[in-house]
N, C-alpha and C. Protein backbone atom coordinates (compact mmCIF):
# COMPACT_ATOMS: atom_id res chain seq x y z
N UNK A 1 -54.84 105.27 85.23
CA UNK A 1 -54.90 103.95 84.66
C UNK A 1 -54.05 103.02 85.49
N UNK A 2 -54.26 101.84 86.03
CA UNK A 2 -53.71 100.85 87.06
C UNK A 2 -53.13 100.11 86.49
N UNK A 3 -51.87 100.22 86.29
CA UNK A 3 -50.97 99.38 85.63
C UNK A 3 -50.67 98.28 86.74
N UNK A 4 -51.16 96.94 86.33
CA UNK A 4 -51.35 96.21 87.36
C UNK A 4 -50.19 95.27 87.32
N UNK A 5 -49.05 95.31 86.59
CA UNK A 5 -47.70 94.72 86.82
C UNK A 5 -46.62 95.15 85.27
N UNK A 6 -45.55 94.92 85.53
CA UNK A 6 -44.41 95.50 84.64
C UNK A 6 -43.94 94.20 84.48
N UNK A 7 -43.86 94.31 82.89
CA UNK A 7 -42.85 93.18 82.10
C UNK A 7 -41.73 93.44 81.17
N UNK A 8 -40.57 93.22 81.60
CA UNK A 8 -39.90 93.95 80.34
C UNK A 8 -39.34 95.22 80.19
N UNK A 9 -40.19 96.32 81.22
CA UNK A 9 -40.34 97.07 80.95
C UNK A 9 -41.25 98.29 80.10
N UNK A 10 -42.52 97.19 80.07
CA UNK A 10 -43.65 97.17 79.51
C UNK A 10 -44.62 97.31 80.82
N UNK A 11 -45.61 98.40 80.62
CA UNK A 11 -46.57 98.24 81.37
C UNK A 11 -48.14 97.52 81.01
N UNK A 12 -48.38 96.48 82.11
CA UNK A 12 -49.68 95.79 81.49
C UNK A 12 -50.79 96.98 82.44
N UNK A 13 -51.78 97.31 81.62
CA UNK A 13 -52.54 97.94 82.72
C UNK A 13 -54.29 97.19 81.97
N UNK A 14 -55.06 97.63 83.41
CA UNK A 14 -56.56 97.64 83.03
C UNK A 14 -57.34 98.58 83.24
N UNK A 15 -57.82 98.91 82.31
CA UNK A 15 -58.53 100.76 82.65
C UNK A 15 -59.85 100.13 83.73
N UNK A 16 -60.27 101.21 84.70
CA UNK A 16 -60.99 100.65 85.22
C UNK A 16 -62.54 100.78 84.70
N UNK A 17 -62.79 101.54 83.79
CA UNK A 17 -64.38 102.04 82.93
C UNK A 17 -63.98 101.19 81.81
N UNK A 18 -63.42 100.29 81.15
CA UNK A 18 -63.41 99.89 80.49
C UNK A 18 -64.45 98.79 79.90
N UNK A 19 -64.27 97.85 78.65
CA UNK A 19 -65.61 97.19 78.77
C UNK A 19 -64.95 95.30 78.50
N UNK A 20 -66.15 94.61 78.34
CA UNK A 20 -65.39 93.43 78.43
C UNK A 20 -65.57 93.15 76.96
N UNK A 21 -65.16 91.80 76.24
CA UNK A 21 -64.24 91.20 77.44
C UNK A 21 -63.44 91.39 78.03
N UNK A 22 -62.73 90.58 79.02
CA UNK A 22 -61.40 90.89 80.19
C UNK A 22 -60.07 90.67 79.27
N UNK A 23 -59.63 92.23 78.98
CA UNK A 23 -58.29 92.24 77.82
C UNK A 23 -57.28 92.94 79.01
N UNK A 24 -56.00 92.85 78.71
CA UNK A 24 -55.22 94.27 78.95
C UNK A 24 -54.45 94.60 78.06
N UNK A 25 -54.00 95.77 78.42
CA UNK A 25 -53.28 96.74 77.25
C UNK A 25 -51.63 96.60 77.82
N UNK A 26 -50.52 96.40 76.36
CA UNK A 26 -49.78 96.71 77.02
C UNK A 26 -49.18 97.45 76.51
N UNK A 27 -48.69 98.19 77.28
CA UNK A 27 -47.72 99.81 76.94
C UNK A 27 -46.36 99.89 76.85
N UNK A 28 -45.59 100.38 75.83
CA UNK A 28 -43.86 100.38 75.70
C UNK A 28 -44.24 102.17 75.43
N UNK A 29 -42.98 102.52 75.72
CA UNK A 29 -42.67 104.10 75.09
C UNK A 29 -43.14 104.23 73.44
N UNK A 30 -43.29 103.55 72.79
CA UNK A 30 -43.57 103.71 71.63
C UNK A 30 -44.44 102.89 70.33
N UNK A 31 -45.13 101.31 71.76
CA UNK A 31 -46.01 100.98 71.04
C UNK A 31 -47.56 100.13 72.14
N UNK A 32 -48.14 99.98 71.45
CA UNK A 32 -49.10 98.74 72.37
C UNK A 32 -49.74 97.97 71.75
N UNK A 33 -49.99 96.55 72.40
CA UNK A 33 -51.03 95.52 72.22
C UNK A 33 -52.19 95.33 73.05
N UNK A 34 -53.03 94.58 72.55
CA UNK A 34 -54.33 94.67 73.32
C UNK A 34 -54.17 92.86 73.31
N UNK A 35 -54.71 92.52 74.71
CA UNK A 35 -54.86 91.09 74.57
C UNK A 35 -55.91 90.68 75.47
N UNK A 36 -57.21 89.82 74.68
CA UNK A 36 -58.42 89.38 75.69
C UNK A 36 -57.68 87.88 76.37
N UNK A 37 -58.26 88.27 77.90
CA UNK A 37 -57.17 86.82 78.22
C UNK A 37 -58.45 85.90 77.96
N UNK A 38 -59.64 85.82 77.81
CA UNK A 38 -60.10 84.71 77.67
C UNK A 38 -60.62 83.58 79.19
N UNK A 39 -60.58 84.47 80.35
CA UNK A 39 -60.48 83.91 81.22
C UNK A 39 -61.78 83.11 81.84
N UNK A 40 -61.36 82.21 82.69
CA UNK A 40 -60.50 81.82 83.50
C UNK A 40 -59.01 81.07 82.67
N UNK A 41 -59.02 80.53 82.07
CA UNK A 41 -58.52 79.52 81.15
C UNK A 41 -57.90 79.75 80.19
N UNK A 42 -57.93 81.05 79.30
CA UNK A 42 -57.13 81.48 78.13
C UNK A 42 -57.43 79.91 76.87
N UNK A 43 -56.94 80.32 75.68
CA UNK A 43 -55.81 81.23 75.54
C UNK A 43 -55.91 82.25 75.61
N UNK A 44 -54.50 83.33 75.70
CA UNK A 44 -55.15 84.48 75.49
C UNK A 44 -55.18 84.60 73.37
N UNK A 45 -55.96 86.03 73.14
CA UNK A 45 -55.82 86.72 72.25
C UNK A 45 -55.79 87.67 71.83
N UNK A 46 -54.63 87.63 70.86
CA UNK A 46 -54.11 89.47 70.37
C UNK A 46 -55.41 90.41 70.04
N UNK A 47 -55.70 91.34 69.85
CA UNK A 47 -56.82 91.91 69.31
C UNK A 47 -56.43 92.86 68.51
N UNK A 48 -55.21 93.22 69.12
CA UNK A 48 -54.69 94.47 68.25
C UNK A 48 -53.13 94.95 68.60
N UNK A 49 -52.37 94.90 67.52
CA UNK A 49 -50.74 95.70 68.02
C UNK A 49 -50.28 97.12 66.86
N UNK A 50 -49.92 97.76 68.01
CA UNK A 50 -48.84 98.48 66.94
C UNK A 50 -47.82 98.88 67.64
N UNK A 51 -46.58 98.65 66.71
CA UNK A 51 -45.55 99.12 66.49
C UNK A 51 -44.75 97.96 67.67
N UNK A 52 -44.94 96.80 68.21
CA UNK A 52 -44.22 95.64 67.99
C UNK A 52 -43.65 94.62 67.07
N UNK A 53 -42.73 94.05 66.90
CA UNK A 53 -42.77 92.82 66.31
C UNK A 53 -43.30 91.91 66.24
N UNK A 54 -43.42 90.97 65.66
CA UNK A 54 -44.12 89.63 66.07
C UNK A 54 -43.63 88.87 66.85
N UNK A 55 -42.33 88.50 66.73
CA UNK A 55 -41.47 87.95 67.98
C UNK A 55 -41.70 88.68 69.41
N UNK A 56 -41.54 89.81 69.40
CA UNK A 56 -42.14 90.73 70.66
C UNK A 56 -43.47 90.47 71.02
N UNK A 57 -44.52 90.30 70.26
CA UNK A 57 -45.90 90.07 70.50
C UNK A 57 -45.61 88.69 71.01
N UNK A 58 -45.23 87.59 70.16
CA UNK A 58 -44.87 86.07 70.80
C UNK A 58 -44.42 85.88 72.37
N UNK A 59 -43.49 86.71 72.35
CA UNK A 59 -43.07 86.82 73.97
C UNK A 59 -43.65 87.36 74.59
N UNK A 60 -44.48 88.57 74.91
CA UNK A 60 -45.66 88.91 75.38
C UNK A 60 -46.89 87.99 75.67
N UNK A 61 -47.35 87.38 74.95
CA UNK A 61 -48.57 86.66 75.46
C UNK A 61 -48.11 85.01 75.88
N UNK A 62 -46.18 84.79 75.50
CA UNK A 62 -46.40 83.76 76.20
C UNK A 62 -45.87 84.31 77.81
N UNK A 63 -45.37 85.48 78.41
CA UNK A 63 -45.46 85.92 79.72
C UNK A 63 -46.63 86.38 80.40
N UNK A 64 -47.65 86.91 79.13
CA UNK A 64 -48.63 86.80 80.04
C UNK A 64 -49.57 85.83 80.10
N UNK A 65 -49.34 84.47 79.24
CA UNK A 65 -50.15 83.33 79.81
C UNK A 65 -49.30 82.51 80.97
N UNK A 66 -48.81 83.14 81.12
CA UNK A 66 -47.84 82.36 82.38
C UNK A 66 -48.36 83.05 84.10
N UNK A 67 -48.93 84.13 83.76
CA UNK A 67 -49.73 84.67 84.68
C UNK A 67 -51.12 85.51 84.55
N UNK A 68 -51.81 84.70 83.60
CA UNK A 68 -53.12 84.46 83.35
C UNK A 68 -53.97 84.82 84.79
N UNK A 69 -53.76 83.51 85.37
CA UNK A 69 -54.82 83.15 86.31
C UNK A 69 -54.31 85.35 87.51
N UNK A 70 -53.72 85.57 87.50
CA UNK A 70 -53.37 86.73 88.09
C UNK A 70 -54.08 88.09 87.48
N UNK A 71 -53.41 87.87 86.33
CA UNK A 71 -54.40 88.77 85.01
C UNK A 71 -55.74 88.87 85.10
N UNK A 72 -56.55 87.82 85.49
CA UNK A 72 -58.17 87.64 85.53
C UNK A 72 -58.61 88.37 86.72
N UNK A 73 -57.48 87.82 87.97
CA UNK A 73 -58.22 88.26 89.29
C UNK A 73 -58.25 89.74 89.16
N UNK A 74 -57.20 90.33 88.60
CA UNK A 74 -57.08 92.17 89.05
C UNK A 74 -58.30 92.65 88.09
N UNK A 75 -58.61 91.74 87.12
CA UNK A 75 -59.76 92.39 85.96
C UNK A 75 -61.26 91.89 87.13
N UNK A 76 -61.09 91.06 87.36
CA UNK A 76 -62.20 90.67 88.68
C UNK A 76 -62.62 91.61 89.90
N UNK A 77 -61.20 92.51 90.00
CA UNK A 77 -61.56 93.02 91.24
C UNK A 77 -62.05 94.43 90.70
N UNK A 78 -61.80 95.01 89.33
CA UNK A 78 -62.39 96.20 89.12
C UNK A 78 -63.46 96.26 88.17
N UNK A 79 -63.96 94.99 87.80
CA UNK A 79 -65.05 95.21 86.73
C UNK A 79 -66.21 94.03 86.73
N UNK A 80 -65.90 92.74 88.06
CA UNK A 80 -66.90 91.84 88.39
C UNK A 80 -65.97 90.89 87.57
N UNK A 81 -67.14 89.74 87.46
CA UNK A 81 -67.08 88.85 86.04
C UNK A 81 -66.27 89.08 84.91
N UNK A 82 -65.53 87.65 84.24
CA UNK A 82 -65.27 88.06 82.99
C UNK A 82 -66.02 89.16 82.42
């Protein structure tokens, strides 16, 4: 699985058989969220968490709308199109 950058200490990855829309997953030792970025443009959206906070989820999608447009391209290069 291509964890295509680290936040936090959180891994964001994109499976590459996966299906669309263009989401990524993100991974802690003990929990994950799913977020469709919605791209090109976002917003993004949650789809699914467990075992974050909400404040933790808050800070999560506002770091990864801060590198959105980055987020899209690596989902671009292994699965085409949004």
């Amino acid at each position: 699985m291509p964890t295509v950058m680290r936040i936090h200490g959180l891994r964001i990855v994109i499976y590459p058989n996966d299906h669309r829309p263009a989401h990524v997953h993100v991974i802690g030792p003990d929990n994950e969220a799913v977020f469709v970025l919605n791209c090109p443009a976002g917003p993004l959206d949650l789809r699914e968490s467990y075992g974050f906070k909400l404040a933790d989820v808050n800070q999560i999608q506002d770091v990864l709308g801060s590198v959105l447009a980055t987020l899209c391209n690596e989902w671009n290069k292994l699965h085409g199109n949004y």
